[in-house]
N, C-alpha and C. Protein backbone atom coordinates (compact mmCIF):
# COMPACT_ATOMS: atom_id res chain seq x y z
N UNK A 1 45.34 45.43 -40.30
CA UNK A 1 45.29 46.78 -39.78
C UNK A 1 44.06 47.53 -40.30
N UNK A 2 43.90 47.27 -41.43
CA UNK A 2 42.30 48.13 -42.35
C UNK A 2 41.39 47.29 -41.12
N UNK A 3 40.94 46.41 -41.20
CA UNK A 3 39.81 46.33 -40.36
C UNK A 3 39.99 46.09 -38.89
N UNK A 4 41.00 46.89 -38.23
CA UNK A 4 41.44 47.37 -36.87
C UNK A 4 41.08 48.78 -36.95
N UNK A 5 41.41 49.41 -37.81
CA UNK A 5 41.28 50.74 -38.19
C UNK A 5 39.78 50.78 -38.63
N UNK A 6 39.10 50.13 -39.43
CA UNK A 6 38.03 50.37 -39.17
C UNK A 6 37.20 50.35 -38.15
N UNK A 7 37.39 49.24 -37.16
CA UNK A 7 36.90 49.03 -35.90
C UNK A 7 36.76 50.10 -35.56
N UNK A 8 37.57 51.11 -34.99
CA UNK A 8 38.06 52.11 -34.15
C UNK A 8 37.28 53.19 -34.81
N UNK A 9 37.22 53.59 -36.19
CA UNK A 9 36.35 54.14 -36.45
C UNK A 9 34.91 54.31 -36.32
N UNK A 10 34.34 52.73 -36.57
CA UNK A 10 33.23 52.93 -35.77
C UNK A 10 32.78 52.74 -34.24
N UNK A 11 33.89 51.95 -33.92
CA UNK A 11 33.98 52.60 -31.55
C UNK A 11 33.72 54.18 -31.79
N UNK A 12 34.69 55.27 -32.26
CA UNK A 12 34.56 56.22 -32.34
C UNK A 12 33.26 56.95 -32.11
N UNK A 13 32.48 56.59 -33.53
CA UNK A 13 31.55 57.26 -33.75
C UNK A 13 30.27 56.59 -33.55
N UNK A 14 30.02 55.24 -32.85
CA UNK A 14 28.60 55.03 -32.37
C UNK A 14 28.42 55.41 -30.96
N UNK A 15 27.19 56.08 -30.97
CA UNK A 15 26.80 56.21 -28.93
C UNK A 15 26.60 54.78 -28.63
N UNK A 16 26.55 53.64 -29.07
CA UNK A 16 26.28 52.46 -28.76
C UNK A 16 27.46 51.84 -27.92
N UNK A 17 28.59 51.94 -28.19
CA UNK A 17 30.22 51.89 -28.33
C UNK A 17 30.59 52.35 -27.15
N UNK A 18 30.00 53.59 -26.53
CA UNK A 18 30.32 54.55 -25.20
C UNK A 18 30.45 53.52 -24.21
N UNK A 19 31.84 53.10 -23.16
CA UNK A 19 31.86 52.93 -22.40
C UNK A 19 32.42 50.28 -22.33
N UNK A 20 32.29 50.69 -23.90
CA UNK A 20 32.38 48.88 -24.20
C UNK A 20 33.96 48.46 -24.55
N UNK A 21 34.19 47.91 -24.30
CA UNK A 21 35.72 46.65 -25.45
C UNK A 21 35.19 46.26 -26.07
N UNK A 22 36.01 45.98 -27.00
CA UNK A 22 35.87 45.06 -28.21
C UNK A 22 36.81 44.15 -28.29
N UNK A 23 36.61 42.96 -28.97
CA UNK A 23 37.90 42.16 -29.47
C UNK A 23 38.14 42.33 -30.78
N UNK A 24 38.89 42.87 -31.62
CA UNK A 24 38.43 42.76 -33.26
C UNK A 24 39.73 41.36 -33.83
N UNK A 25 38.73 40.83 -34.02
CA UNK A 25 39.51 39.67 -34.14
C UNK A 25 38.86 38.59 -35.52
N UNK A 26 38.99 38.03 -36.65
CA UNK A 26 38.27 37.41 -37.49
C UNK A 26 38.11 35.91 -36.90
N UNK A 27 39.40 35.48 -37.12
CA UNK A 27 39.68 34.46 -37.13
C UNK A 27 40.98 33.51 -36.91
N UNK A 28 41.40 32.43 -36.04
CA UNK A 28 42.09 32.32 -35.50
C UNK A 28 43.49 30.75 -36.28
N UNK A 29 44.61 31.40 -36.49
CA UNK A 29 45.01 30.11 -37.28
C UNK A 29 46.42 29.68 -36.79
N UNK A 30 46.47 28.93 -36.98
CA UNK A 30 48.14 28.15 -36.90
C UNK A 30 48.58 28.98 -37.94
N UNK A 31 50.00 28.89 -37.05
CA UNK A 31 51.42 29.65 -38.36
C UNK A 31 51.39 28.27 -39.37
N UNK A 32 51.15 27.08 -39.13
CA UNK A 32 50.84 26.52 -40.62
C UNK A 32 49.91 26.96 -41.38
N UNK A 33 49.06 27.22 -41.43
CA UNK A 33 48.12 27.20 -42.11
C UNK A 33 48.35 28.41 -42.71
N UNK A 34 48.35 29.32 -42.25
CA UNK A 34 49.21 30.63 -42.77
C UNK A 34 50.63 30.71 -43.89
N UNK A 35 51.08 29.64 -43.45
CA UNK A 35 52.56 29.45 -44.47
C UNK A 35 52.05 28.67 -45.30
N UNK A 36 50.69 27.84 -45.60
CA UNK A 36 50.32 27.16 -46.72
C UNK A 36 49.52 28.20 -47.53
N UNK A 37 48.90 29.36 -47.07
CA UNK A 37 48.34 30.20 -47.82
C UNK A 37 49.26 31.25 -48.55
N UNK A 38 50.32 31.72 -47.87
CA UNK A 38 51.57 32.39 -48.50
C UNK A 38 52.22 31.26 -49.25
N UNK A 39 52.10 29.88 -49.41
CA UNK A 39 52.83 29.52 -50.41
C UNK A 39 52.07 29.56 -51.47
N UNK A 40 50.20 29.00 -51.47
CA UNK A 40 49.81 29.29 -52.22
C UNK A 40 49.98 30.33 -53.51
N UNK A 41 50.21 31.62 -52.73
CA UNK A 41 50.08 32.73 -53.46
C UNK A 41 51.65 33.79 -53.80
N UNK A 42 52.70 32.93 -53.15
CA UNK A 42 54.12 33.35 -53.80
C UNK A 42 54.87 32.34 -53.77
N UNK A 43 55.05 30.68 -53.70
CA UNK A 43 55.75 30.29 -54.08
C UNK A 43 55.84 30.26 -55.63
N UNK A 44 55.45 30.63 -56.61
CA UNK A 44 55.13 30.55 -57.79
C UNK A 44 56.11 31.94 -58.10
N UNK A 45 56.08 32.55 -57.67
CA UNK A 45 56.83 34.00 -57.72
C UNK A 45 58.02 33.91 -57.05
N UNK A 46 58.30 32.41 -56.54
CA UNK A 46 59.68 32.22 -55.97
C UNK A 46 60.70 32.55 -54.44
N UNK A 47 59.04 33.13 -54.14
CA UNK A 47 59.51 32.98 -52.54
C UNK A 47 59.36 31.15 -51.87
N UNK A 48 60.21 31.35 -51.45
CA UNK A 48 60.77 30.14 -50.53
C UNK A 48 59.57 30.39 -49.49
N UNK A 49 58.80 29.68 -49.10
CA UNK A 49 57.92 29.49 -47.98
C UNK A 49 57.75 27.88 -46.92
N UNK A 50 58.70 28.01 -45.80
CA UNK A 50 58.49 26.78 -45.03
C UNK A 50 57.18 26.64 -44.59
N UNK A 51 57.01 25.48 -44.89
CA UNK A 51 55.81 24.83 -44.33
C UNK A 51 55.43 23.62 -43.51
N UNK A 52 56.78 23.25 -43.50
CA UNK A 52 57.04 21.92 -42.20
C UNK A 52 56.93 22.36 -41.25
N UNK A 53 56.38 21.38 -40.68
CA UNK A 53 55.94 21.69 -38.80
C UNK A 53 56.95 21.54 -38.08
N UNK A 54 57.66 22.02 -37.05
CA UNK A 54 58.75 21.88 -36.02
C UNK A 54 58.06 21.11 -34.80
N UNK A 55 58.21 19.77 -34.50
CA UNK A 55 57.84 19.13 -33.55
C UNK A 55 58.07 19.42 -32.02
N UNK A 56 57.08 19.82 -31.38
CA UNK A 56 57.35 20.43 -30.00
C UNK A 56 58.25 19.91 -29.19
N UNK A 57 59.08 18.76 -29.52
CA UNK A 57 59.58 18.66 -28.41
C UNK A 57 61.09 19.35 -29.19
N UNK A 58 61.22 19.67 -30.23
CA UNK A 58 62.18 20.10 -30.65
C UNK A 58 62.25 21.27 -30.22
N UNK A 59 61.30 22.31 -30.06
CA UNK A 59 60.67 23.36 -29.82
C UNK A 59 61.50 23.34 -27.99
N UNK A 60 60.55 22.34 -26.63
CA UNK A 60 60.89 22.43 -25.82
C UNK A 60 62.66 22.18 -25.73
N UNK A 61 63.16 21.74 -26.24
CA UNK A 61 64.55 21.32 -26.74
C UNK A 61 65.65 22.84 -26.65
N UNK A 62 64.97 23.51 -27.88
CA UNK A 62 65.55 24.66 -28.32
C UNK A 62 65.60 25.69 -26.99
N UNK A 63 63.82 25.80 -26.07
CA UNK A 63 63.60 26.22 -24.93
C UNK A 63 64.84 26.61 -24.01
N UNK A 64 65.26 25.52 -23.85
CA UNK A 64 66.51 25.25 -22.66
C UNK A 64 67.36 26.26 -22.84
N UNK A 65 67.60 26.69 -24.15
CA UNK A 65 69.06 27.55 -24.31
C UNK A 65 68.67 29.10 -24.83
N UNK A 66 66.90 29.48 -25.25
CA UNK A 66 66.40 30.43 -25.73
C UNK A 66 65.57 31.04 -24.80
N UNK A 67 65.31 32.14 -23.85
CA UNK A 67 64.36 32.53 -22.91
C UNK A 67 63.43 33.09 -23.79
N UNK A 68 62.82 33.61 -24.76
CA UNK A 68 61.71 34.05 -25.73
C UNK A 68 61.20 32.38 -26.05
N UNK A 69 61.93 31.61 -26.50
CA UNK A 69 61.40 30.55 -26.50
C UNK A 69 61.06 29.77 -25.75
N UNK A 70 61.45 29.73 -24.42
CA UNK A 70 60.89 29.38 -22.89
C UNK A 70 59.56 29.96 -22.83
N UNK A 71 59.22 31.37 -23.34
CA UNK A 71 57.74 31.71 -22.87
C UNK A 71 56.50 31.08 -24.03
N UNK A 72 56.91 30.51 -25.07
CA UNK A 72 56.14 30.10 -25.92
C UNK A 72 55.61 28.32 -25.60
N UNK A 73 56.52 27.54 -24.94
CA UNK A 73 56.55 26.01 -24.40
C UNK A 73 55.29 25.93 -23.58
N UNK A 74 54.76 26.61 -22.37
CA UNK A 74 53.16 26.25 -21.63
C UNK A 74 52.13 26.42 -22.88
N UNK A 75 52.59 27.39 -23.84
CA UNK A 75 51.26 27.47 -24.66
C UNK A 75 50.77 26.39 -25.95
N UNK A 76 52.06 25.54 -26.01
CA UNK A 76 52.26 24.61 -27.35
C UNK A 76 51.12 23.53 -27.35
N UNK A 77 50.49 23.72 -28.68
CA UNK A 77 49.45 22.93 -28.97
C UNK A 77 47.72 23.65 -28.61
N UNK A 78 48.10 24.78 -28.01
CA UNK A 78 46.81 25.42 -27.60
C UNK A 78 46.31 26.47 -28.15
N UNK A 79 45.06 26.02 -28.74
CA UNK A 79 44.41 27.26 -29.64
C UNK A 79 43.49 28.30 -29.39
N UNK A 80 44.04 29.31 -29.09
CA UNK A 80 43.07 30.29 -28.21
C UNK A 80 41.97 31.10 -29.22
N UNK A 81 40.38 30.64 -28.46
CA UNK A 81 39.77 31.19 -29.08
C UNK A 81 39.24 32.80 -28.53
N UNK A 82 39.24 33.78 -29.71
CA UNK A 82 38.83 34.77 -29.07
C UNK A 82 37.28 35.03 -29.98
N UNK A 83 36.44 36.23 -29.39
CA UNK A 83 35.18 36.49 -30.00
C UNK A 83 34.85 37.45 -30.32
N UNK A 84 34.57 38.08 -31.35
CA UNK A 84 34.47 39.44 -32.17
C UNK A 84 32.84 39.91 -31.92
N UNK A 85 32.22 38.43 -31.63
CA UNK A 85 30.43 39.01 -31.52
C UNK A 85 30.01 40.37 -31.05
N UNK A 86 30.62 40.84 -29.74
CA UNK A 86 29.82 41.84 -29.32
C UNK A 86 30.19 43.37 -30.76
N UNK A 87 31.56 42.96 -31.03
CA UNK A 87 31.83 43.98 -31.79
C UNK A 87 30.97 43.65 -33.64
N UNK A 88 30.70 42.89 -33.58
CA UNK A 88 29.99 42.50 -35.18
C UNK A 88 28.46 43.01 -34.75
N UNK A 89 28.10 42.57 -33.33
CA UNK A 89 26.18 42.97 -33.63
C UNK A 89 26.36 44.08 -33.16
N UNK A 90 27.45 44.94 -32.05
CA UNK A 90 27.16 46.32 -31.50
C UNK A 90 27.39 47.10 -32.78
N UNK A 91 28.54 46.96 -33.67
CA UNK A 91 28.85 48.08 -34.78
C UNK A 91 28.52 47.71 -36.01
N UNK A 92 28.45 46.40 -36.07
CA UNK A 92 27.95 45.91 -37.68
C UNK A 92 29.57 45.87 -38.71
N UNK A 93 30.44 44.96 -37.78
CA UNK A 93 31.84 45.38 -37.98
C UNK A 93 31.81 43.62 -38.79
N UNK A 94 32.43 44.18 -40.06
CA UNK A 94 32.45 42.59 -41.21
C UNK A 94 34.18 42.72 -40.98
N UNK A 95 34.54 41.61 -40.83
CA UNK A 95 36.38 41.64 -40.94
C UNK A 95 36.06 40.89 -42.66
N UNK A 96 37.47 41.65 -43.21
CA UNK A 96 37.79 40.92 -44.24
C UNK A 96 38.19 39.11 -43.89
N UNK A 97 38.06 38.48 -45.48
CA UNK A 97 38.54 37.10 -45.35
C UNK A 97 39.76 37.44 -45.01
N UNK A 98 40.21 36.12 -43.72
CA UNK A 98 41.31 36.06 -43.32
C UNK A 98 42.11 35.76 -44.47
N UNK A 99 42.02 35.09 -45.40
CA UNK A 99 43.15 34.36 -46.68
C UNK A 99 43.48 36.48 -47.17
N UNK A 100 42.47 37.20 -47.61
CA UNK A 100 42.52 38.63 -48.39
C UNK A 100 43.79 38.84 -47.03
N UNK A 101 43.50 39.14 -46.29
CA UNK A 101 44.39 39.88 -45.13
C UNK A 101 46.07 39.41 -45.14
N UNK A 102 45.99 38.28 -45.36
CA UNK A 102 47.41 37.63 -45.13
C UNK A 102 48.11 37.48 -46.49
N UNK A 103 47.22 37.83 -47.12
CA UNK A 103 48.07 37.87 -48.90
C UNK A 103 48.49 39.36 -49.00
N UNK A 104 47.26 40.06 -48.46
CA UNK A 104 47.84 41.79 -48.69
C UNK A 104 49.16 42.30 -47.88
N UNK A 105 49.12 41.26 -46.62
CA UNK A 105 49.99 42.00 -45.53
C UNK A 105 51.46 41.09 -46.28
N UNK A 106 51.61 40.33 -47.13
CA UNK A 106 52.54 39.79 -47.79
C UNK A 106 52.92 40.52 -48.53
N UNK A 107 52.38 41.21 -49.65
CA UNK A 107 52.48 42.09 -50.25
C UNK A 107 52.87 42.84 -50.24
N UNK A 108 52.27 43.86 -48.88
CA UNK A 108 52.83 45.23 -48.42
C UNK A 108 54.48 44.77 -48.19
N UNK A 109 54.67 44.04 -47.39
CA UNK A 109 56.15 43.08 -46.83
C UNK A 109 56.96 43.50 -47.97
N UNK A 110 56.53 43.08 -48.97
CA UNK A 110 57.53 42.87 -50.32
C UNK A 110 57.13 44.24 -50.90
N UNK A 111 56.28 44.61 -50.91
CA UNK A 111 56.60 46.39 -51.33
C UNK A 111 57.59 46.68 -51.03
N UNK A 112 57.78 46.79 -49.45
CA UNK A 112 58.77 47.67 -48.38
C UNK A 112 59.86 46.84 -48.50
N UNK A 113 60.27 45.98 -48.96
CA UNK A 113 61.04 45.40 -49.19
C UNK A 113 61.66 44.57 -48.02
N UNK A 114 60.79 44.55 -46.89
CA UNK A 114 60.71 43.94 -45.92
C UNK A 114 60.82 42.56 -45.43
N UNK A 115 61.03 41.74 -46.28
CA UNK A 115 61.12 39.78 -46.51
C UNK A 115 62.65 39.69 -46.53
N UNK A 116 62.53 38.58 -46.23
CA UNK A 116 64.03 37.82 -46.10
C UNK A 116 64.67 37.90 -47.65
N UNK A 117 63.80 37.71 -48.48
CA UNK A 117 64.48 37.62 -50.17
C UNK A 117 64.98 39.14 -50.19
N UNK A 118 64.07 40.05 -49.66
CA UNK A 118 64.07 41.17 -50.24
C UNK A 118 65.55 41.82 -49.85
């Protein structure tokens, strides 16, 4: 959200910005790779963090009897890339490291007491 919010701040305030989209986007990851970086940094502190992969056809399986999970089955295995360029050379917009972002937004979680432990 900080460097969404920054984005917007500078859309705001450049005349360069007048009239463009942006994508603000860093970088793009599997929910694995994501649950290996949250284990990194709280399984040690005793959060439980899965990190086994659920095999798609288990996935299309589950489909049959879940309609939220029906809309996720055309997309399985496909990694969508998006591109932040126009917004990095039009505003000079740096995203934080993706690893900083997903440890803080863990954090905040467990502030608010927001996690499954919590």
């Amino acid at each position: 959200m900080r460097d969404v919010a920054t984005a917007h701040l500078l859309a705001m305030t450049a005349p360069e910005a007048v009239g463009k989209r942006f994508i603000c986007n860093a970088e793009c990851y599997w929910c694995q790779e994501i649950a290996f970086i949250l284990e990194k940094h709280f399984a040690d502190r005793g959060y439980r963090i899965p990190t086994r992969l659920l095999p798609d056809f288990f996935l299309r399986l589950f489909a049959l009897f879940d309609g939220t999970l029906r809309r996720v089955v055309p997309t399985l295995g496909q990694k969508i890339e998006l591109s932040s360029e126009r917004l990095r050379n039009t505003l000079d917009w740096q995203p934080r490291p993706v690893e900083e972002s997903i440890v803080d937004t863990a954090e905040s979680l467990i502030e608010h007491g927001l996690t499954a432990d919590g």
